[in-house]
N, C-alpha and C. Protein backbone atom coordinates (compact mmCIF):
# COMPACT_ATOMS: atom_id res chain seq x y z
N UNK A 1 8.90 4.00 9.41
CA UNK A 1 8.71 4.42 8.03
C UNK A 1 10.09 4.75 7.44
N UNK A 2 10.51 4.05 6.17
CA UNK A 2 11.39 4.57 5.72
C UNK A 2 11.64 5.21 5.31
N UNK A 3 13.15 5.74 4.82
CA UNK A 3 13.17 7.25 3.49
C UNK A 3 12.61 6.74 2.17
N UNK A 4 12.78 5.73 1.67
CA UNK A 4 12.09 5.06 0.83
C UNK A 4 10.39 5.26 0.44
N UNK A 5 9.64 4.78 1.82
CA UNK A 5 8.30 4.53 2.14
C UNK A 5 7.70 6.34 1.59
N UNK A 6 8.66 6.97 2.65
CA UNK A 6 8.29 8.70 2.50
C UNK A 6 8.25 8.80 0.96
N UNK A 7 9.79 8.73 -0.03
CA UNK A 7 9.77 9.56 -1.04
C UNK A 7 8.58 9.00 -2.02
N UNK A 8 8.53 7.58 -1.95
CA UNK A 8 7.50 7.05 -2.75
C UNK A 8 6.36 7.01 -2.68
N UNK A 9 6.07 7.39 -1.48
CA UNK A 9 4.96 7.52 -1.21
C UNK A 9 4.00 9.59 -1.41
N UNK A 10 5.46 10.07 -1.64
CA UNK A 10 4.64 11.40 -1.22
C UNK A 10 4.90 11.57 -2.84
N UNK A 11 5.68 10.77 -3.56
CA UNK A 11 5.96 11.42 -5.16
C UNK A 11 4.38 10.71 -6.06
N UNK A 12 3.81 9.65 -5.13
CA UNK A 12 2.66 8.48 -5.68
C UNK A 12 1.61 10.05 -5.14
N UNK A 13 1.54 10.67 -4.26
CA UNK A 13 0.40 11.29 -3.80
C UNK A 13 0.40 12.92 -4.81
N UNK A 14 1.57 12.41 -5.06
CA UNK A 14 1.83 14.32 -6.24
C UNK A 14 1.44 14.31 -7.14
N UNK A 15 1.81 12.83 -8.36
CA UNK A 15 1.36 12.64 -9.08
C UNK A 15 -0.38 12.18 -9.17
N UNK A 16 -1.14 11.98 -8.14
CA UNK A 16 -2.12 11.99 -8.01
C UNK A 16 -2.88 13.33 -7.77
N UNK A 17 -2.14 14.61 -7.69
CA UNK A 17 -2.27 15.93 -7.25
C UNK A 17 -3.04 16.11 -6.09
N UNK A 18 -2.72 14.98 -5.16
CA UNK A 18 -2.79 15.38 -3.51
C UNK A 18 -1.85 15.89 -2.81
N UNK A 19 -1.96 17.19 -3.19
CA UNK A 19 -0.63 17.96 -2.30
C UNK A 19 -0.67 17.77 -0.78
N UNK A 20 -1.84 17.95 -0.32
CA UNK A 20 -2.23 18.16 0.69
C UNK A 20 -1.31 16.70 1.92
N UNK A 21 -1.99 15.92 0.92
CA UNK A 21 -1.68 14.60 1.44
C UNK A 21 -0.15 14.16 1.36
N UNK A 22 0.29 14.55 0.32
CA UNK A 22 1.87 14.46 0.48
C UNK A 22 2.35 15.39 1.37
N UNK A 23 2.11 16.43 1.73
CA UNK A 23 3.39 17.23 2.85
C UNK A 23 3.16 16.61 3.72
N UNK A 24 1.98 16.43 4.23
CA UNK A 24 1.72 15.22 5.54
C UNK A 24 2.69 14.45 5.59
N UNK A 25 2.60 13.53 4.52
CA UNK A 25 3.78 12.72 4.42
C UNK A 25 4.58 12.98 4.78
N UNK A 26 5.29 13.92 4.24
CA UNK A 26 6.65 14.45 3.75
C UNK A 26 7.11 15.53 5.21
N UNK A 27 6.12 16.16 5.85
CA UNK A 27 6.51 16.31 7.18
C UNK A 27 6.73 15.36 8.40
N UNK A 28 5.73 14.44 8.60
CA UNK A 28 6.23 13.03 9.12
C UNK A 28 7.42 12.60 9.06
N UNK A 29 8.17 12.54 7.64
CA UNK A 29 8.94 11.90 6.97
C UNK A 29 10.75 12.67 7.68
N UNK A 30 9.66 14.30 7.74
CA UNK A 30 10.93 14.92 8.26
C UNK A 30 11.42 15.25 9.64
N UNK A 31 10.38 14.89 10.01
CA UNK A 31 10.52 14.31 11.66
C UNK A 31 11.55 13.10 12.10
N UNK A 32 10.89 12.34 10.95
CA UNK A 32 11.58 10.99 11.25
C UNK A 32 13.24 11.21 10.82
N UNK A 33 13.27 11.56 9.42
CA UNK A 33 14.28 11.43 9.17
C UNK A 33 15.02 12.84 8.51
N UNK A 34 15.25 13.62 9.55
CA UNK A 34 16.22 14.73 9.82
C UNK A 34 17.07 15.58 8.78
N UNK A 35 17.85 14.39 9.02
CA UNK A 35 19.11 14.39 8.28
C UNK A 35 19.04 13.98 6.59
N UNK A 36 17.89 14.04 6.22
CA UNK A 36 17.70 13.08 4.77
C UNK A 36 17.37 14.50 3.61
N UNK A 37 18.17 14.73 3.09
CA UNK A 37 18.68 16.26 2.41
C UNK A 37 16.94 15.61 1.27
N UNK A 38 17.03 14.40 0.42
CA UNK A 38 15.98 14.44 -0.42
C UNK A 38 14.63 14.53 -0.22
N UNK A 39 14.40 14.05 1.18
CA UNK A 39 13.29 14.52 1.94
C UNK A 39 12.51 15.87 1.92
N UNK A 40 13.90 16.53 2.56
CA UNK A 40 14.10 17.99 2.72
C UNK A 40 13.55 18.26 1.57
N UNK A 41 14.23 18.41 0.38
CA UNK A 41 13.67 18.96 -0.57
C UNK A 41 12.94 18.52 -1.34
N UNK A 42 12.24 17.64 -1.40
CA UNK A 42 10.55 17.26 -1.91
C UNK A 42 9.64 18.28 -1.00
N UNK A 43 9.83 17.93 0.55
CA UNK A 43 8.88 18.84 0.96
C UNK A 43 8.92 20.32 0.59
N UNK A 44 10.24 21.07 0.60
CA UNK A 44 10.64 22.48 -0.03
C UNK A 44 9.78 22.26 -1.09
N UNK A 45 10.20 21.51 -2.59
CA UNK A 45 9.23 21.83 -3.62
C UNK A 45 7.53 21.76 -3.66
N UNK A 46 6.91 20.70 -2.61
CA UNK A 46 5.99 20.61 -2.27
C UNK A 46 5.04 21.77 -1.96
N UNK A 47 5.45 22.68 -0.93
CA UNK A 47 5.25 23.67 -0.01
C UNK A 47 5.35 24.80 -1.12
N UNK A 48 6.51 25.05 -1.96
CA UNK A 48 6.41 25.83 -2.89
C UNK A 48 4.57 25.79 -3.64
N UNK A 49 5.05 24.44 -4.55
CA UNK A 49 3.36 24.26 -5.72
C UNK A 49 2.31 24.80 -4.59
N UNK A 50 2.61 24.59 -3.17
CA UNK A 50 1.39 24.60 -2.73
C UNK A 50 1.27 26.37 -1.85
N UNK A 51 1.75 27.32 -2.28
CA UNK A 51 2.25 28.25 -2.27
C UNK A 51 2.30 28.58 -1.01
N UNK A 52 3.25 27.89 -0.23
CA UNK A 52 4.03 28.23 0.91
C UNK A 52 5.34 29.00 0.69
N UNK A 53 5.02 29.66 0.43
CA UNK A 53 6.23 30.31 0.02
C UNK A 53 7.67 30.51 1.18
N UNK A 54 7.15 31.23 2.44
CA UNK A 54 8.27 31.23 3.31
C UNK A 54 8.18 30.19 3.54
N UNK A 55 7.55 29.18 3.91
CA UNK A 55 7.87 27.91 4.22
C UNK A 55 9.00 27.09 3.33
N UNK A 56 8.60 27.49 2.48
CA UNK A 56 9.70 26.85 0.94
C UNK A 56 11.34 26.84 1.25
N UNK A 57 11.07 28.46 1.51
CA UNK A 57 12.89 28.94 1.62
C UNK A 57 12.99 28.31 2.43
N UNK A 58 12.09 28.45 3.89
CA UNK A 58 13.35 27.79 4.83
C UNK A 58 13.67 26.38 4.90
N UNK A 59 12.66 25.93 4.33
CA UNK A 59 12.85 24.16 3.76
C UNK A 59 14.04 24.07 2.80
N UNK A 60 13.94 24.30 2.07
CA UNK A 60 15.08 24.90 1.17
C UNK A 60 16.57 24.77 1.75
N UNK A 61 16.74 25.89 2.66
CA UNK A 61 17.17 26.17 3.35
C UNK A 61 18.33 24.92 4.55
N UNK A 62 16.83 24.35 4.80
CA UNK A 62 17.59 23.07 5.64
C UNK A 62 18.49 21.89 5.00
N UNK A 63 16.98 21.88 3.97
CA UNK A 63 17.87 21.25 2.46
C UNK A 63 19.07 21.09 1.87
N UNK A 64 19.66 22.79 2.13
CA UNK A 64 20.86 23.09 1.48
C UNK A 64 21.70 22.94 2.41
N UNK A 65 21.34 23.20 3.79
CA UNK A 65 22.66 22.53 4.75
C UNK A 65 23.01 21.13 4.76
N UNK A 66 22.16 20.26 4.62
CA UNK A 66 22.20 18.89 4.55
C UNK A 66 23.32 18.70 3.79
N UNK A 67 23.07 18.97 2.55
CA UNK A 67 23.70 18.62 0.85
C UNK A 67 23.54 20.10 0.09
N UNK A 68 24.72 20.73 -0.14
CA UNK A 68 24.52 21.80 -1.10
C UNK A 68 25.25 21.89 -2.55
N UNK A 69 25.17 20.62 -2.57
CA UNK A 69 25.38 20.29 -4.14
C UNK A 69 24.63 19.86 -5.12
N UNK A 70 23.36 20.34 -4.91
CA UNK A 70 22.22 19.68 -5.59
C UNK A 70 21.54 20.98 -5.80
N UNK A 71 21.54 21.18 -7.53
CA UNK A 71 21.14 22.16 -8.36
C UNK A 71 19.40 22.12 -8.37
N UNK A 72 19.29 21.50 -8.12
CA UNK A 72 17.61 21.54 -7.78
C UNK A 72 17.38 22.34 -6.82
N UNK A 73 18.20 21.97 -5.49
CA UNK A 73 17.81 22.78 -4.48
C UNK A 73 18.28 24.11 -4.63
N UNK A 74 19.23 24.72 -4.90
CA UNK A 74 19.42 26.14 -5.15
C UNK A 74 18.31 26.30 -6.14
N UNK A 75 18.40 26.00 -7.47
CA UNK A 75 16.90 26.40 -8.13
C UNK A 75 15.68 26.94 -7.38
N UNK A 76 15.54 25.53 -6.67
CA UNK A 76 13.97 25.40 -6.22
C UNK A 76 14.40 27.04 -4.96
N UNK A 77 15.11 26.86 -4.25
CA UNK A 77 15.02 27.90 -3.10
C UNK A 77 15.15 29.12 -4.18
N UNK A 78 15.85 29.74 -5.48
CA UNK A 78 15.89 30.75 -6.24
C UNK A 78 14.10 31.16 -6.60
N UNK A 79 13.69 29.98 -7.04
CA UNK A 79 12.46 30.58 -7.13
C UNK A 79 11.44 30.82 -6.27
N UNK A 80 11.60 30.44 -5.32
CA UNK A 80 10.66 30.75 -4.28
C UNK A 80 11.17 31.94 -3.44
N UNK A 81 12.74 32.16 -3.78
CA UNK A 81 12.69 33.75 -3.58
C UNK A 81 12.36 35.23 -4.16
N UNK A 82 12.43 34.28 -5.69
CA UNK A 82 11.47 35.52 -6.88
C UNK A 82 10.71 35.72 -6.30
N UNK A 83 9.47 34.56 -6.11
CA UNK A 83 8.03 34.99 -5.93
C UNK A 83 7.63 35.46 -4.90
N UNK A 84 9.04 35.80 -3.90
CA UNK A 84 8.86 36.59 -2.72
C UNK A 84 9.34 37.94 -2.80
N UNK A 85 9.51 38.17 -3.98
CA UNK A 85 10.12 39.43 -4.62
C UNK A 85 11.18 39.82 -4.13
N UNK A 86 12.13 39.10 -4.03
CA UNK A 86 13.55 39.01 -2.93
C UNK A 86 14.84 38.24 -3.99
N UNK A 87 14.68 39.21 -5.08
CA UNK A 87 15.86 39.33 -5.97
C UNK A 87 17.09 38.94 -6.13
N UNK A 88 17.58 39.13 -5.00
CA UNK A 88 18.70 39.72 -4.88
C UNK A 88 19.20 37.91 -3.97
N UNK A 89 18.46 37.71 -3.62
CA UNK A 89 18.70 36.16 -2.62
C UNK A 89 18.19 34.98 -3.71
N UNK A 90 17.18 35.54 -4.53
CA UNK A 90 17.10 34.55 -6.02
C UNK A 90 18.30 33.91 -6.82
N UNK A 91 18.84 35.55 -6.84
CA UNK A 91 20.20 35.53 -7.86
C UNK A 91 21.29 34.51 -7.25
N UNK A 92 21.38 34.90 -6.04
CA UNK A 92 22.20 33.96 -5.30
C UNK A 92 22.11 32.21 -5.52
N UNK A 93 20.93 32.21 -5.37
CA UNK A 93 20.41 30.83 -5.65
C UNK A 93 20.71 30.38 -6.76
N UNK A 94 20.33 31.09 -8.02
CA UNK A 94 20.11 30.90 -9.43
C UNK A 94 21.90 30.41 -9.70
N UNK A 95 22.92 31.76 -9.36
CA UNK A 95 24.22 31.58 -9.68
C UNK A 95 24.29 29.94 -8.89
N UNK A 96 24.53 29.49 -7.44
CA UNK A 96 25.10 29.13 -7.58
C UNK A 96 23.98 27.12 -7.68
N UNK A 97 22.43 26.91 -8.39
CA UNK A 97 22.51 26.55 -9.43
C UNK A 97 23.32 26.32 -10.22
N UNK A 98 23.81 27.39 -10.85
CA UNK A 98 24.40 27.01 -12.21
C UNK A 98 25.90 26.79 -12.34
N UNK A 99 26.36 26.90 -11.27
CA UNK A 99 28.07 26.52 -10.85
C UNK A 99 28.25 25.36 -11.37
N UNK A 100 29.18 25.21 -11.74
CA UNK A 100 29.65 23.64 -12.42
C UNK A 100 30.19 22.71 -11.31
N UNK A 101 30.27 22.07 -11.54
CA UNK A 101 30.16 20.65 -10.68
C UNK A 101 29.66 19.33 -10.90
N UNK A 102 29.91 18.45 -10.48
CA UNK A 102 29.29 17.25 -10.97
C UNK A 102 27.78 17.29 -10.39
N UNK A 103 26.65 16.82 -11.32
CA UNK A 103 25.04 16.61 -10.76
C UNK A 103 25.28 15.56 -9.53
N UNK A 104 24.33 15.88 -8.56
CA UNK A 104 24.00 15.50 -7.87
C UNK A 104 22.17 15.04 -7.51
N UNK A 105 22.20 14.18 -6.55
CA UNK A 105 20.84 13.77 -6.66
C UNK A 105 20.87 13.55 -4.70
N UNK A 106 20.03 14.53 -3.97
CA UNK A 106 20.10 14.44 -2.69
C UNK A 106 20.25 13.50 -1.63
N UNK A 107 20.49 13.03 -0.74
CA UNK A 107 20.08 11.92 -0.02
C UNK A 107 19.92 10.63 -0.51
N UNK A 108 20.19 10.97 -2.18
CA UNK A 108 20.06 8.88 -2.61
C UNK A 108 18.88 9.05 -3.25
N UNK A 109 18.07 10.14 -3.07
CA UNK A 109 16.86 10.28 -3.93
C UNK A 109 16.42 9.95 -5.26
């Protein structure tokens, strides 16, 4: 299965609002492919909507080691530390979000 097969396939199952059915995916996906930062963070946002919350961060998390130049992923991990009422690790997120830099888009995603 490719990184391809995964993202298109779990972004075809979101927009169908089968969450369920996309992390499947999208955990498979991260089995397979490790190292693939956009992976990473589809499933992070995934896990979020689907209110996994610690699951989120630490997806997030892996996410951001991969590639931490991608303002999505600080976002996405900022808010899933709000809603863990964990402020103070939000802010972190949020700032460095909003750091300047050139956009980025994860893994080729």
């Amino acid at each position: 299965m490719s990184t391809e097969t995964v993202l298109t396939g779990a972004k075809a199952r979101i927009a169908e609002g089968r969450l369920p059915a996309a992390l499947e995916l999208l955990r498979t996906g991260r089995l397979r492919h490790p190292g693939h930062a956009g992976i990473a963070l589809l499933f992070a946002d995934v896990l979020q909507a689907s209110g996994q919350l610690s699951e989120a961060v630490a997806t997030y998390t892996v996410a951001l080691r991969i590639d931490d130049r991608t303002e999505d992923g600080w976002f996405g991990a900022g808010c899933a530390h709000l809603a863990l009422n964990a402020a103070g690790a939000a802010a972190t997120c949020f700032t460095r979000a909003a750091a300047p830099g050139p956009p980025t888009t994860p893994g080729g995603a």
